[in-house]
Protein backbone atom coordinates (compact mmCIF):
# COMPACT_ATOMS: atom_id res chain seq x y z
CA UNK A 1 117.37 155.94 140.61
CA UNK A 2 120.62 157.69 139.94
CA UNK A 3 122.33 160.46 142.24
CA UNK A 4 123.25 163.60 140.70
CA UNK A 5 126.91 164.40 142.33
CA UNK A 6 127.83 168.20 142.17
CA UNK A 7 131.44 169.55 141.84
CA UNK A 8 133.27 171.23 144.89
CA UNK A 9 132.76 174.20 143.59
CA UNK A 10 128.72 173.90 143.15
CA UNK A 11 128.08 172.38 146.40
CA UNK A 12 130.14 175.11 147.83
CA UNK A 13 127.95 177.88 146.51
CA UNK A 14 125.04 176.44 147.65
CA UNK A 15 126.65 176.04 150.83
CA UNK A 16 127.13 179.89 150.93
CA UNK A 17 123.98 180.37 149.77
CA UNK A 18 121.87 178.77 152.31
CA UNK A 19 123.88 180.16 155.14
CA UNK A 20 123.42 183.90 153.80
CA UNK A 21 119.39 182.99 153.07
CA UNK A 22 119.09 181.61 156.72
CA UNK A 23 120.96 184.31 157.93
CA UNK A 24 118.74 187.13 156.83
CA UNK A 25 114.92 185.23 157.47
CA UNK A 26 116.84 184.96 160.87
CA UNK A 27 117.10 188.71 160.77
CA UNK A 28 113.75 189.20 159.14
CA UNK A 29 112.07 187.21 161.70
CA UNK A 30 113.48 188.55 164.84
CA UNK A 31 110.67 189.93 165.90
CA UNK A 32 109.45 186.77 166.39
CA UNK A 33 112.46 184.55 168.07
CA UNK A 34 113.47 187.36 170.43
CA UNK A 35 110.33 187.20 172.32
CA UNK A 36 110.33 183.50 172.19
CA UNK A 37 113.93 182.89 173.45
CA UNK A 38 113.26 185.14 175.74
CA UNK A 39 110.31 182.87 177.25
CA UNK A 40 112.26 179.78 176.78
CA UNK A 41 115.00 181.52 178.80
CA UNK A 42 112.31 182.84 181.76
CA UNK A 43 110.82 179.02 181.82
CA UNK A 44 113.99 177.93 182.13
CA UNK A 45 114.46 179.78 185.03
CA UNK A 46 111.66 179.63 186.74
CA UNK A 47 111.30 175.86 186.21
CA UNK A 48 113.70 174.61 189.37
CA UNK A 49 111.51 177.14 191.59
CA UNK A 50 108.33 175.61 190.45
CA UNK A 51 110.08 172.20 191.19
CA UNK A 52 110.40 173.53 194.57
CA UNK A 53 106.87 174.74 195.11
CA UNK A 54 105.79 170.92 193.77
CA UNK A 55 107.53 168.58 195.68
CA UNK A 56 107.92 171.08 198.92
CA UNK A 57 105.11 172.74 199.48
CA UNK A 58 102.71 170.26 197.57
CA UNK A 59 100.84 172.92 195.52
CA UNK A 60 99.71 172.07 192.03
CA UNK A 61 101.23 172.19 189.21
CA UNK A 62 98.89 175.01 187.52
CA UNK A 63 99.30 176.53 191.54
CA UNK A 64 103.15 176.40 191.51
CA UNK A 65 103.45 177.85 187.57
CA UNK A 66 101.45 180.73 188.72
CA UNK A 67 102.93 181.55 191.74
CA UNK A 68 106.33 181.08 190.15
CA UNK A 69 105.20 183.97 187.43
CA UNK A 70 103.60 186.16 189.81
CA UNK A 71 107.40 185.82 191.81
CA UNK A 72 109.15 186.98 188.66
CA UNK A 73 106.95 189.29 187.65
CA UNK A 74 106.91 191.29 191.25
CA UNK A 75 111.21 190.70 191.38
CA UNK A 76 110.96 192.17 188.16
CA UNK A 77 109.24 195.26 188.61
CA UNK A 78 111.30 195.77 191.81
CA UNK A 79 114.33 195.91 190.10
CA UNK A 80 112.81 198.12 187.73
CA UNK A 81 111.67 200.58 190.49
CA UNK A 82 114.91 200.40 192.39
CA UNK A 83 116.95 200.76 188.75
CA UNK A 84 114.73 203.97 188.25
CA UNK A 85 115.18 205.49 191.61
CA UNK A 86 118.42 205.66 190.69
CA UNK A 87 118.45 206.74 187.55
CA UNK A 88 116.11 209.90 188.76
CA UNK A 89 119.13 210.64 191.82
CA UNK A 90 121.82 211.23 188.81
CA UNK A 91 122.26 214.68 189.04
CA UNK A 92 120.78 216.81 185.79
CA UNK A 93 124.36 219.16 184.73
CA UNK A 94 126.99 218.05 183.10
CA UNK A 95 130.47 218.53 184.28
CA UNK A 96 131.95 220.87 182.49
């Protein structure tokens, strides 16, 4: 079998080519890797505190992922309610 060997110039283009085509499914499809970098980041976080619920307070593994969520879910919303009570204190005018 014989290799076909392109010129500078075609490899090149097709170099260009294939980083502009990933470039925009990246785009297209960001609907889809936000949410799941977002969860990769989250699990990433969350995975020395379920460590910690393992080893020292011998729950089980389903026991400790749940807890873990239910943590980050409630420190979550806190900030959220604490981030919108102060939101609502800004006073309404403009300064002039």
């Amino acid at each position: 079998m014989r290799t076909v060997v392109l010129p500078f110039y075609a490899r090149l283009a097709l170099l260009l080519l294939a980083i502009v085509l990933i470039f925009l499914i990246l785009d297209e499809a960001s609907g889809i890797f936000i949410p799941l970098v977002f969860g990769l980041l989250t699990g990433i976080l969350l995975y020395p505190l379920n460590k910690f619920f393992e080893t020292r307070l011998r729950l089980g593994r389903a026991a400790a992922a749940g807890l873990s969520v239910v943590l980050f879910i409630a420190t979550m919303a806190a900030f959220i309610y604490f981030m919108a009570l102060q939101v609502i204190g800004f006073p309404a005018t403009c300064p002039p």
